[in-house]
PDB file of N, CA and C in Angstrom:
ATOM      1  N   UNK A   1     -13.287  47.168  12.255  1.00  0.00           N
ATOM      2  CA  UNK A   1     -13.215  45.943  13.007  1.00  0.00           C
ATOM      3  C   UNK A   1     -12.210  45.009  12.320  1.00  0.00           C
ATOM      4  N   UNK A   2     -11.332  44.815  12.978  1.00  0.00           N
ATOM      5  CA  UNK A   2      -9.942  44.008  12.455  1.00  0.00           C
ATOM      6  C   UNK A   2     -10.648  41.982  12.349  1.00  0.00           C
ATOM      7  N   UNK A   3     -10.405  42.104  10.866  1.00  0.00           N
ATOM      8  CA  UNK A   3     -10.945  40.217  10.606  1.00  0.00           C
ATOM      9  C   UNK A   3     -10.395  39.133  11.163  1.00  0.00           C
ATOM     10  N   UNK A   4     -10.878  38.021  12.049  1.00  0.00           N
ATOM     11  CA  UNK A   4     -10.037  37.338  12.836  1.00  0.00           C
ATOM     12  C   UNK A   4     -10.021  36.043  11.977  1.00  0.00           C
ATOM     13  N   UNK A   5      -8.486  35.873  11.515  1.00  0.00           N
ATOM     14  CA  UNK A   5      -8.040  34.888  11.281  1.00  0.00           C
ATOM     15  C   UNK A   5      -8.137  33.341  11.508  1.00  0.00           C
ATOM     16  N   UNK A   6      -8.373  32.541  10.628  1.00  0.00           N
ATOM     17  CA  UNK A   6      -8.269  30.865  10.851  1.00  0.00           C
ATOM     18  C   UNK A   6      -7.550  30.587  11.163  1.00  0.00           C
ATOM     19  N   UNK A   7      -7.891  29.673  12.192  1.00  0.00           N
ATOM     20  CA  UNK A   7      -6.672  28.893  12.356  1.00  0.00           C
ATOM     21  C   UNK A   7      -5.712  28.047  11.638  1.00  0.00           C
ATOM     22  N   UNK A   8      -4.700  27.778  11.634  1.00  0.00           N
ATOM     23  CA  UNK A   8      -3.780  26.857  10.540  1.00  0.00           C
ATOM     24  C   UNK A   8      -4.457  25.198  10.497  1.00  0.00           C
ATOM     25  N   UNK A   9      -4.439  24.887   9.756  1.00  0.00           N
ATOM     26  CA  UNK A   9      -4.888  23.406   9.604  1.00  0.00           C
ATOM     27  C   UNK A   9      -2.926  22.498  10.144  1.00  0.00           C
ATOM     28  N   UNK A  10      -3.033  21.456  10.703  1.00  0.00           N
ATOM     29  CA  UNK A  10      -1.726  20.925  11.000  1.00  0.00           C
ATOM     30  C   UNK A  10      -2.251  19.476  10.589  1.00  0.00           C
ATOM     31  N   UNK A  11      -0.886  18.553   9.994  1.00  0.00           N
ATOM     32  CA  UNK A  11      -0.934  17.366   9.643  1.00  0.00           C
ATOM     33  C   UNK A  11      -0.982  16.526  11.019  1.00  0.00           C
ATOM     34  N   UNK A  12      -2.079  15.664  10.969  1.00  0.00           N
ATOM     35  CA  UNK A  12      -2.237  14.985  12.490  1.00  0.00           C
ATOM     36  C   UNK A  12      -1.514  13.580  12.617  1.00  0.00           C
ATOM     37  N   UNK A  13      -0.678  13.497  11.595  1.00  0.00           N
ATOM     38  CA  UNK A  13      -0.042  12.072  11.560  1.00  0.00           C
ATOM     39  C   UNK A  13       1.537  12.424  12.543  1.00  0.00           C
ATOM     40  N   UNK A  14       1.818  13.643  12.468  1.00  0.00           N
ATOM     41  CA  UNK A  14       2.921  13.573  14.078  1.00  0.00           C
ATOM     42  C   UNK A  14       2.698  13.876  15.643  1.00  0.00           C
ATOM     43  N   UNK A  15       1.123  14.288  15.449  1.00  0.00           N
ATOM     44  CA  UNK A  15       0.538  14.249  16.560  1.00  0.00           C
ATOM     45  C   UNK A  15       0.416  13.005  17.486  1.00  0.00           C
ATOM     46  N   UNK A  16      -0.258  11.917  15.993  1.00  0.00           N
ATOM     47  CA  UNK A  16      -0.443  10.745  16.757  1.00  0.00           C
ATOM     48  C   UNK A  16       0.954  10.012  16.748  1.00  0.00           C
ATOM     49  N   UNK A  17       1.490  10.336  16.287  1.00  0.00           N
ATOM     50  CA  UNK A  17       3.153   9.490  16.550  1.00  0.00           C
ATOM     51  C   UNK A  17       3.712   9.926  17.706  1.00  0.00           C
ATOM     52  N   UNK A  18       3.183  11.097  17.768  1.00  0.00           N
ATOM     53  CA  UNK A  18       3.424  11.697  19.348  1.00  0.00           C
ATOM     54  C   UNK A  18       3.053  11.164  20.589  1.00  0.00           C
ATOM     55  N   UNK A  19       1.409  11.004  20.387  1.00  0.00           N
ATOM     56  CA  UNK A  19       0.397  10.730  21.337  1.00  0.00           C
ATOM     57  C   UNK A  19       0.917   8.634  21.446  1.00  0.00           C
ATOM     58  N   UNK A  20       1.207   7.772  20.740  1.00  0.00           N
ATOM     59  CA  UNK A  20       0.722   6.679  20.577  1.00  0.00           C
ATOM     60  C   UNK A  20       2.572   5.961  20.792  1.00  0.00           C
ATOM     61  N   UNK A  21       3.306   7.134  20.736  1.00  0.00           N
ATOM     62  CA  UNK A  21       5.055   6.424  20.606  1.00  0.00           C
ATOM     63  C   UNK A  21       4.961   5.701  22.201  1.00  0.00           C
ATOM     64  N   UNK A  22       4.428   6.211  23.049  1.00  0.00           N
ATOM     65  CA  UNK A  22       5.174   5.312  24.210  1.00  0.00           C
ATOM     66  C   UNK A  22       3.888   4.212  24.569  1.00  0.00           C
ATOM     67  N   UNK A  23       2.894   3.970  23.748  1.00  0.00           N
ATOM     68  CA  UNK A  23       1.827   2.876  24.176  1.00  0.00           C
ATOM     69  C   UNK A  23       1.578   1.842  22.896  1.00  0.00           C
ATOM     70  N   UNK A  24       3.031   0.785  22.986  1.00  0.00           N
ATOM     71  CA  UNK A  24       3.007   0.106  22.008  1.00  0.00           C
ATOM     72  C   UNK A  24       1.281  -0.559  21.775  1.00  0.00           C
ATOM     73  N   UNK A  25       0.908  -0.960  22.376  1.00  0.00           N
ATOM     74  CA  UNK A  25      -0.458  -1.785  22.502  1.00  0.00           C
ATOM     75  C   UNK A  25      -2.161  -0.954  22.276  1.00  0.00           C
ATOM     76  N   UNK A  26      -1.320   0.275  22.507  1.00  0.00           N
ATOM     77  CA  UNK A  26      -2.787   1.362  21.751  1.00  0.00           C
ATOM     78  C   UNK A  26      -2.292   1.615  20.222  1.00  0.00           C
ATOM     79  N   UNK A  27      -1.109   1.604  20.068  1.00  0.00           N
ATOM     80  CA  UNK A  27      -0.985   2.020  18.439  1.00  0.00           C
ATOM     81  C   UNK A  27      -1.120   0.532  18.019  1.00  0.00           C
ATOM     82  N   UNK A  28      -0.915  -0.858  18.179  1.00  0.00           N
ATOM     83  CA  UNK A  28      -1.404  -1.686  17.791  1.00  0.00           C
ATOM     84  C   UNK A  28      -3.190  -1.596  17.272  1.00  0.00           C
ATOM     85  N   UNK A  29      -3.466  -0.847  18.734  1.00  0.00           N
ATOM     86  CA  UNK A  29      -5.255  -1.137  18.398  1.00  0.00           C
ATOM     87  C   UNK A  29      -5.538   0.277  17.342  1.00  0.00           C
ATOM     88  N   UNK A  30      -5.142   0.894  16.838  1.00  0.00           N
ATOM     89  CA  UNK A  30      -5.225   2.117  16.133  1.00  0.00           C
ATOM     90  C   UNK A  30      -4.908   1.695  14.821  1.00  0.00           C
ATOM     91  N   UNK A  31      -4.032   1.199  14.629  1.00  0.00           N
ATOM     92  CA  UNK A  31      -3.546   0.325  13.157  1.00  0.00           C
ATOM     93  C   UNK A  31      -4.579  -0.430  12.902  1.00  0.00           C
ATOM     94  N   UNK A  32      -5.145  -1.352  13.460  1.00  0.00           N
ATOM     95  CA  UNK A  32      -6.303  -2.639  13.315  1.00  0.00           C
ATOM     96  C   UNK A  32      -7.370  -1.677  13.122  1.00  0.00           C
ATOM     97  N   UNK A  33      -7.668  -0.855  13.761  1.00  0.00           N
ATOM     98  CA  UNK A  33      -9.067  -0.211  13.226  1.00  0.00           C
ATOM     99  C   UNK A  33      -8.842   0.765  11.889  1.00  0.00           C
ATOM    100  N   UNK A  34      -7.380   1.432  12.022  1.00  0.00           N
ATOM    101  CA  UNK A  34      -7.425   2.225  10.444  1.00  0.00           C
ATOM    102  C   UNK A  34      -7.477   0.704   9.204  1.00  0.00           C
ATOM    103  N   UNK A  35      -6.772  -0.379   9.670  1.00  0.00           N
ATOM    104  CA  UNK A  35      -7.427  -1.544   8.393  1.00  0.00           C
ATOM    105  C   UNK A  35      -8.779  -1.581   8.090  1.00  0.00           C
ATOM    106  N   UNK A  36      -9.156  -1.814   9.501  1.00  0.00           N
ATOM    107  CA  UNK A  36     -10.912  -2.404   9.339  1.00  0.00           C
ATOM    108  C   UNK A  36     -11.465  -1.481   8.830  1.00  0.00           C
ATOM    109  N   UNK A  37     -11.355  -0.003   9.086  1.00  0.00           N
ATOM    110  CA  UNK A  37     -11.841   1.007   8.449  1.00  0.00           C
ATOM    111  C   UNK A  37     -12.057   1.483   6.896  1.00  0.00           C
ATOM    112  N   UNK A  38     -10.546   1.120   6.403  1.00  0.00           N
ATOM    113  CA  UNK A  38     -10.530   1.100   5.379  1.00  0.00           C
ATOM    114  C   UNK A  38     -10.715  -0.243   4.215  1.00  0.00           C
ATOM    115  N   UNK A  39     -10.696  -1.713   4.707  1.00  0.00           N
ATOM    116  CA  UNK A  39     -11.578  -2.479   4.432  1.00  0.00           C
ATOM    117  C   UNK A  39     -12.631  -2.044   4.185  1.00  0.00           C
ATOM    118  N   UNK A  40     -14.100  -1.532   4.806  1.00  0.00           N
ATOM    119  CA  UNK A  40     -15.044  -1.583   4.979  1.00  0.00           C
ATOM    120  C   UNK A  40     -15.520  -0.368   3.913  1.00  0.00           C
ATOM    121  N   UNK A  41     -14.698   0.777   3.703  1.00  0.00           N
ATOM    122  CA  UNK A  41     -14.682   1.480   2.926  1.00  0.00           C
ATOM    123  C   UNK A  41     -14.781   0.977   1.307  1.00  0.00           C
ATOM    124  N   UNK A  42     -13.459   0.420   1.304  1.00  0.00           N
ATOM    125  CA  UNK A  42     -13.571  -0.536  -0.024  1.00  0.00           C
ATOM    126  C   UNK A  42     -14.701  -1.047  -1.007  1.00  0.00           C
ATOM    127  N   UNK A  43     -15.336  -1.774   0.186  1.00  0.00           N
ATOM    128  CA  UNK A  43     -16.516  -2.852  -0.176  1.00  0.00           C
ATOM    129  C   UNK A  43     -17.352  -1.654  -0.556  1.00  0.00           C
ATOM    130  N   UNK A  44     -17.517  -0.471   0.294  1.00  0.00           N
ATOM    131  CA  UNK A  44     -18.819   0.332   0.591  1.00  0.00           C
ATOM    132  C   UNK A  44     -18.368   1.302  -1.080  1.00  0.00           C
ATOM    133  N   UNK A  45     -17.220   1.190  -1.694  1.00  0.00           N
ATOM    134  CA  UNK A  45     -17.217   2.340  -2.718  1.00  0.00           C
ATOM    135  C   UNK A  45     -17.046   1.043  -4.004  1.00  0.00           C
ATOM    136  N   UNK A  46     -16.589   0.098  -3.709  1.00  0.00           N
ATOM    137  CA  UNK A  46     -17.006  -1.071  -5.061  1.00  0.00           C
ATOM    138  C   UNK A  46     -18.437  -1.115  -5.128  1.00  0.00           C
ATOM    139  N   UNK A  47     -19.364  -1.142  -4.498  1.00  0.00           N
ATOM    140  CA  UNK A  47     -20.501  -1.465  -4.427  1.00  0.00           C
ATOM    141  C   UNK A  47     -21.697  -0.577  -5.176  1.00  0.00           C
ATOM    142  N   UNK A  48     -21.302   0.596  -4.606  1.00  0.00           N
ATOM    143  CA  UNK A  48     -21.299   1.629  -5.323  1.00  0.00           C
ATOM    144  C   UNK A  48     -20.992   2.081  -7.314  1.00  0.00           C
ATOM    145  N   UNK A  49     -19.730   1.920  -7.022  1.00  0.00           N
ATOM    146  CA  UNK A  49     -19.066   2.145  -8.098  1.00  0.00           C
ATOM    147  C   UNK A  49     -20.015   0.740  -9.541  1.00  0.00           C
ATOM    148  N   UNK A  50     -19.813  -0.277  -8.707  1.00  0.00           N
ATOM    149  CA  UNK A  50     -21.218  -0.761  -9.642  1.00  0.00           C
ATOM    150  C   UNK A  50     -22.291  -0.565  -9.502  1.00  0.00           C
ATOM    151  N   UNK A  51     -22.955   0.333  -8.486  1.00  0.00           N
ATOM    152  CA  UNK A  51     -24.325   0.934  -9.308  1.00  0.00           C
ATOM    153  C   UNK A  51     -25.132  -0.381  -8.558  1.00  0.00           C
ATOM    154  N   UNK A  52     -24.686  -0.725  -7.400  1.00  0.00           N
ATOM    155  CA  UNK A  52     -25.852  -1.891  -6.945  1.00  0.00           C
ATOM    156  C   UNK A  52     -25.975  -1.139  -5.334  1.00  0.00           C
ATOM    157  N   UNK A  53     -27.026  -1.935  -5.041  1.00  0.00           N
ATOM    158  CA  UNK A  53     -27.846  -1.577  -3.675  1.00  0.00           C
ATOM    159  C   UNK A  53     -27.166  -3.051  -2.862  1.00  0.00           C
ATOM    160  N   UNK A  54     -26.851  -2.797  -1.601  1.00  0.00           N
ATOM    161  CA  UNK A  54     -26.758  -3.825  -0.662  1.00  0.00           C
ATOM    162  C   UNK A  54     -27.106  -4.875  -0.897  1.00  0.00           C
ATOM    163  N   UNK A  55     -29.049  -4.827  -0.972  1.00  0.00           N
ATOM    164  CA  UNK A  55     -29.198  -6.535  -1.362  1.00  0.00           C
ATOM    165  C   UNK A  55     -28.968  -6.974  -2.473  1.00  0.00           C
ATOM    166  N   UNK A  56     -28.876  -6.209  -3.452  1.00  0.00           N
ATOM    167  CA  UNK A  56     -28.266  -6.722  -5.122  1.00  0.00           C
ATOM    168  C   UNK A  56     -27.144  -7.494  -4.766  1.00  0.00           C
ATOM    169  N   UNK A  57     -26.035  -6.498  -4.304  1.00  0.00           N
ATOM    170  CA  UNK A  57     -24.435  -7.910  -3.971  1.00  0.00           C
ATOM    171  C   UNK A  57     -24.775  -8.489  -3.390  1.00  0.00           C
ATOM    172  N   UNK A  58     -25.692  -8.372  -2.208  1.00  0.00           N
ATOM    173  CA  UNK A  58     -25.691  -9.589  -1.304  1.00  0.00           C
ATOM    174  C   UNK A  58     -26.162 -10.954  -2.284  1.00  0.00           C
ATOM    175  N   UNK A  59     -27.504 -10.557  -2.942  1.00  0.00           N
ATOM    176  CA  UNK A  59     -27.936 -11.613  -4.200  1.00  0.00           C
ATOM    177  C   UNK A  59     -26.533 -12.065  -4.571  1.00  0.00           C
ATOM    178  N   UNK A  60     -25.777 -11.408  -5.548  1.00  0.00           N
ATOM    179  CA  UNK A  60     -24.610 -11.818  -6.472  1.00  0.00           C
ATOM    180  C   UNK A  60     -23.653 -12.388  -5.790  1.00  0.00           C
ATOM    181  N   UNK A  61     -23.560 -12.586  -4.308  1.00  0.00           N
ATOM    182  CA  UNK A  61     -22.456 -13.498  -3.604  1.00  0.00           C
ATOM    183  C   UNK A  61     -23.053 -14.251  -2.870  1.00  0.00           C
ATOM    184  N   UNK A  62     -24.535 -14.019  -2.917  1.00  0.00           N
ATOM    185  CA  UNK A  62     -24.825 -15.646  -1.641  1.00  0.00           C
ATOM    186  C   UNK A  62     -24.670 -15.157  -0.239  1.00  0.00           C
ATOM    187  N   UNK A  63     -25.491 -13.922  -0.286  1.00  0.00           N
ATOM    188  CA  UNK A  63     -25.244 -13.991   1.042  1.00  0.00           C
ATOM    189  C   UNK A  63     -26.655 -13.380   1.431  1.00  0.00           C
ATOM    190  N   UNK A  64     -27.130 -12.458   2.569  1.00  0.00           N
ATOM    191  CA  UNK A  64     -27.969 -11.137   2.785  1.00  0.00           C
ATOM    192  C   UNK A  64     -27.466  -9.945   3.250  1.00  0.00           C
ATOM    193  N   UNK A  65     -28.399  -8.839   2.934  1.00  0.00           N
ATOM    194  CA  UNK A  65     -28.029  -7.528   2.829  1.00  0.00           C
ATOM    195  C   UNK A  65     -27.350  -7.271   4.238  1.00  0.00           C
ATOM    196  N   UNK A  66     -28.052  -8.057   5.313  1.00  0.00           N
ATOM    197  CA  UNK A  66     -27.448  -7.548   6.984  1.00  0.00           C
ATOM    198  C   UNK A  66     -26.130  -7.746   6.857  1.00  0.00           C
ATOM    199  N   UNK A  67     -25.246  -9.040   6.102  1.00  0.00           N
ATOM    200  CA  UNK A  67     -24.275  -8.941   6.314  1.00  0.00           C
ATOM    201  C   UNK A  67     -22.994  -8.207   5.095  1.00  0.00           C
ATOM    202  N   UNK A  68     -23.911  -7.782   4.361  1.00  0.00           N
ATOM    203  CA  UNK A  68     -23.199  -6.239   3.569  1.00  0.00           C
ATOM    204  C   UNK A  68     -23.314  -5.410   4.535  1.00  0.00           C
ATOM    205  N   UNK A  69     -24.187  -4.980   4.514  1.00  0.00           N
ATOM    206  CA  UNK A  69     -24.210  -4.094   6.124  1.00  0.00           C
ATOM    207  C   UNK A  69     -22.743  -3.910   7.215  1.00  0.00           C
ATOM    208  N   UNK A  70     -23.265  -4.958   7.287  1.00  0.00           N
ATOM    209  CA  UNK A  70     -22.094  -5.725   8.641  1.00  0.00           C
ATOM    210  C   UNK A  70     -20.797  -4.718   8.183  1.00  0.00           C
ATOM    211  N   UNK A  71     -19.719  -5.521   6.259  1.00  0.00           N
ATOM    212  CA  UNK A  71     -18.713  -5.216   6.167  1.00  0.00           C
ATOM    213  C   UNK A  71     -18.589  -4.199   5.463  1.00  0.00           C
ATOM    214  N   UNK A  72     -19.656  -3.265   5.702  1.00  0.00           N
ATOM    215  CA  UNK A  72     -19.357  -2.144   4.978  1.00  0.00           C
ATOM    216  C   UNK A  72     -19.254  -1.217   6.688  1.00  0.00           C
ATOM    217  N   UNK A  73     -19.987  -1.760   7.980  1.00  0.00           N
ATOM    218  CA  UNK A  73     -19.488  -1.154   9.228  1.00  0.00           C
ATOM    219  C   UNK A  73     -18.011  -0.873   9.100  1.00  0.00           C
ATOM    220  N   UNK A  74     -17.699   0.000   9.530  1.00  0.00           N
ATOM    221  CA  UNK A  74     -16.195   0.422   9.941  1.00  0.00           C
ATOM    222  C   UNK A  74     -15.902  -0.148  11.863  1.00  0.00           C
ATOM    223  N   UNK A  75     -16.528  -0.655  12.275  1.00  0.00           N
ATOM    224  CA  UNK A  75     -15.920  -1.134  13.461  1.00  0.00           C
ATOM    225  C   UNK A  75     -16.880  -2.878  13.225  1.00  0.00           C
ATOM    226  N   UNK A  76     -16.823  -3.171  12.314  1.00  0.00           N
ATOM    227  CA  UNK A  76     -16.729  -4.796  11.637  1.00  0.00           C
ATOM    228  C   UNK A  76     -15.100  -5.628  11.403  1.00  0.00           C
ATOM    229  N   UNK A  77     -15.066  -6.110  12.218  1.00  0.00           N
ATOM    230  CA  UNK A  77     -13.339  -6.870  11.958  1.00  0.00           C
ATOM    231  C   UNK A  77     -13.576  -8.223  12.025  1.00  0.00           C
ATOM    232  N   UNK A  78     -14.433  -8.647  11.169  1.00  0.00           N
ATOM    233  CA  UNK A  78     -14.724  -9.870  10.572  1.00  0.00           C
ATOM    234  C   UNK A  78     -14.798 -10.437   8.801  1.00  0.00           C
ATOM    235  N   UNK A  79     -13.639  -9.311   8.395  1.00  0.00           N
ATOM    236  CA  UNK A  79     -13.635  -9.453   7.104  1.00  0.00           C
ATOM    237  C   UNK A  79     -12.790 -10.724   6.225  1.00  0.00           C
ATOM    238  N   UNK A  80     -13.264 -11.665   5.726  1.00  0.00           N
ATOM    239  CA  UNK A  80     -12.405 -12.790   4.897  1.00  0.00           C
ATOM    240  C   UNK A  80     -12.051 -12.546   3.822  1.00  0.00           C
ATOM    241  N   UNK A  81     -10.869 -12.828   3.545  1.00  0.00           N
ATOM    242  CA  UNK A  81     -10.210 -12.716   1.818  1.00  0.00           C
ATOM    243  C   UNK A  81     -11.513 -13.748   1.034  1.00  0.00           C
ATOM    244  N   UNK A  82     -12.148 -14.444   1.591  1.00  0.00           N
ATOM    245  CA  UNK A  82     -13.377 -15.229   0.525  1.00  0.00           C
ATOM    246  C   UNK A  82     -14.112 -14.357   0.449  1.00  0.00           C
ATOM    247  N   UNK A  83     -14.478 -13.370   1.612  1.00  0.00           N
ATOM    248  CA  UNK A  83     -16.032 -12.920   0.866  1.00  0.00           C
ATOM    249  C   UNK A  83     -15.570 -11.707   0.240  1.00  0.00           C
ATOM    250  N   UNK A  84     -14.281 -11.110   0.298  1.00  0.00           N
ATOM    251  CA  UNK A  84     -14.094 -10.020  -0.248  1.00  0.00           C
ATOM    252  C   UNK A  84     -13.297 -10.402  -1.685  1.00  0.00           C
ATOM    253  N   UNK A  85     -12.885 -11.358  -1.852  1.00  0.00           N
ATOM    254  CA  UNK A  85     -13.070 -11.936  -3.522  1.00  0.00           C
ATOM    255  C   UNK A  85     -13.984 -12.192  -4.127  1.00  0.00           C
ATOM    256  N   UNK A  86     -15.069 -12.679  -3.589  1.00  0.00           N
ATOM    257  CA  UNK A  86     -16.887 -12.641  -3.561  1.00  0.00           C
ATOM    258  C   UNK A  86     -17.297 -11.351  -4.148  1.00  0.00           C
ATOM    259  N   UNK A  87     -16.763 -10.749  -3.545  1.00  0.00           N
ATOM    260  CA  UNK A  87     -17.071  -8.983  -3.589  1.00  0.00           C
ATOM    261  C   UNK A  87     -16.691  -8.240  -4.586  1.00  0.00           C
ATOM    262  N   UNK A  88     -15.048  -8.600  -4.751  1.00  0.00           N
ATOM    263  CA  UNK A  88     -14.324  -8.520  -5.724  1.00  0.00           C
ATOM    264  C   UNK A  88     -15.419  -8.712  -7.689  1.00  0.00           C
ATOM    265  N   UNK A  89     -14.986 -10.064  -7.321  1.00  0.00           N
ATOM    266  CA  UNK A  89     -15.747 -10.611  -8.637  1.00  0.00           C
ATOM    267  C   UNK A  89     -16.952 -10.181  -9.163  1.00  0.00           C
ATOM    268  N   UNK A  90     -18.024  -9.739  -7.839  1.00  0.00           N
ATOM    269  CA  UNK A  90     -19.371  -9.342  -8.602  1.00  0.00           C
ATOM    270  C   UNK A  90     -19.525  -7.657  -8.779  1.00  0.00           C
ATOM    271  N   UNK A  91     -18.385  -6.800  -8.566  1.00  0.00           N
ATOM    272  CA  UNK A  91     -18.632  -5.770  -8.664  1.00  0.00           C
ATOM    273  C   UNK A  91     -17.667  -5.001  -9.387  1.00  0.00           C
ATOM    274  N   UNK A  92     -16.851  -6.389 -10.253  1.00  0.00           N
ATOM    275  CA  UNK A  92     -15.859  -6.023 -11.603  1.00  0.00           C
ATOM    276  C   UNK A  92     -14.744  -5.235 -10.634  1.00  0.00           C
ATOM    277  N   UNK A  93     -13.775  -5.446  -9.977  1.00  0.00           N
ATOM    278  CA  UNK A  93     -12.861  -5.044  -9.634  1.00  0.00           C
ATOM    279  C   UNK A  93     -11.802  -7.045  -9.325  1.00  0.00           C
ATOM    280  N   UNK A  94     -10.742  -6.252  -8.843  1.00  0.00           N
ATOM    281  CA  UNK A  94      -9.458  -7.750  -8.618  1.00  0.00           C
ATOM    282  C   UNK A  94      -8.964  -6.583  -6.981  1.00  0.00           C
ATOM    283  N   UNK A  95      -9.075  -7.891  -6.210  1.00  0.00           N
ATOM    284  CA  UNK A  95      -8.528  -7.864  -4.599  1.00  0.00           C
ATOM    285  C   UNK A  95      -6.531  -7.834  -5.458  1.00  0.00           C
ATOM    286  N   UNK A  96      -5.882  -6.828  -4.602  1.00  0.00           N
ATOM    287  CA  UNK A  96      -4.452  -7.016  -3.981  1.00  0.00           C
ATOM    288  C   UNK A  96      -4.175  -6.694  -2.943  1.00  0.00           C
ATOM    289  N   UNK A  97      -3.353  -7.818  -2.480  1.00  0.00           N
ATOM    290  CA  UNK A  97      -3.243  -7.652  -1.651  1.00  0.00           C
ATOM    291  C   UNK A  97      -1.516  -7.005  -1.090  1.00  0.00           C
ATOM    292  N   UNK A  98      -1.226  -6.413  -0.479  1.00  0.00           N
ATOM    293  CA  UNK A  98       0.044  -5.951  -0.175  1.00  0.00           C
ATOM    294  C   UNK A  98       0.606  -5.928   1.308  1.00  0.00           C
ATOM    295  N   UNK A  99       2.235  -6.714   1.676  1.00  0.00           N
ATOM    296  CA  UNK A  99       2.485  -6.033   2.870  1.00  0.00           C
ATOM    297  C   UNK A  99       3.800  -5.417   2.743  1.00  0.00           C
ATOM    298  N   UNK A 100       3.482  -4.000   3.541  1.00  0.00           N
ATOM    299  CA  UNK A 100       4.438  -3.148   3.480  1.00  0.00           C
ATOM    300  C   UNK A 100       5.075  -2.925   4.839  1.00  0.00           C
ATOM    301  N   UNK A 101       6.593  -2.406   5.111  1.00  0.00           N
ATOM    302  CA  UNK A 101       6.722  -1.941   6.805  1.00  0.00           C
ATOM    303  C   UNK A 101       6.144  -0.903   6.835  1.00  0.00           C
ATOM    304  N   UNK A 102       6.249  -1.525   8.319  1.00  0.00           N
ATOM    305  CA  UNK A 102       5.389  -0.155   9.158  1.00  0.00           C
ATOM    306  C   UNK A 102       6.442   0.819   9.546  1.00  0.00           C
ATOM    307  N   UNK A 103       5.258   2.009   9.662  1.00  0.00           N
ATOM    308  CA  UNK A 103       6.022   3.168   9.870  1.00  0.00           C
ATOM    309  C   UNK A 103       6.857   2.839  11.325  1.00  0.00           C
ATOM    310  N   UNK A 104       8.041   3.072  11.501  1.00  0.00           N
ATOM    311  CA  UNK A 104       8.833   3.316  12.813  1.00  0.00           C
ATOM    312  C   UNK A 104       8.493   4.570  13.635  1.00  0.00           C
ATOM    313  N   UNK A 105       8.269   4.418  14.653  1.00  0.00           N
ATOM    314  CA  UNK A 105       7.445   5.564  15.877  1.00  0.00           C
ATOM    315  C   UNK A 105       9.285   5.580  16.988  1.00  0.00           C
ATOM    316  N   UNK A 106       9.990   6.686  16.481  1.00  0.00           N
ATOM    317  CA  UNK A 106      10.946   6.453  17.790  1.00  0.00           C
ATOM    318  C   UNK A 106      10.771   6.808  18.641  1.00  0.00           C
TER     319      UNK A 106
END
């Protein structure tokens, strides 16, 4: 019985340059959620990385656990440079911030 082969794995970043080049206003909304996404990530692996539970930071910034919750959601796009210096500070890390160009889609 002849072994049937995997399929190839393919890089999906020219797919979507593919899929998203002629709908300026969907790759807008695709960019905003890979931020928020990876915002929310952030918070969710600092938090971590110090070894605290939700309501612990929430304690250490003044806030409650629902709204750790909240910015550790990945479809949360209510994130402030205050509370994520908040965030910053109690879980021993420093916010940078960076802007870079964007990739060109011809």
């Amino acid at each position: 019985m002849k072994k049937r082969e995997r399929p190839s794995l393919v890089d999906a970043h020219p797919l979507m340059d593919e899929w998203l080049r002629g709908d300026p206003e969907f790759r807008a909304l695709v960019e905003e959620a890979r931020v928020t996404a990876q915002v929310a990530r952030l918070v969710f692996e600092a938090r971590h990385a110090a070894g605290l539970t939700q309501r612990q930071l929430a304690d250490l910034v003044g806030t409650t656990q629902s709204v750790i919750a909240r910015l550790e959601s990945d479809d949360y796009d209510g994130h402030s440079l205050a509370m994520l210096r908040r965030i910053a500070d109690a879980t021993g890390f420093a916010i940078e911030v960076r802007l870079v160009p964007r990739r060109r889609t011809a």
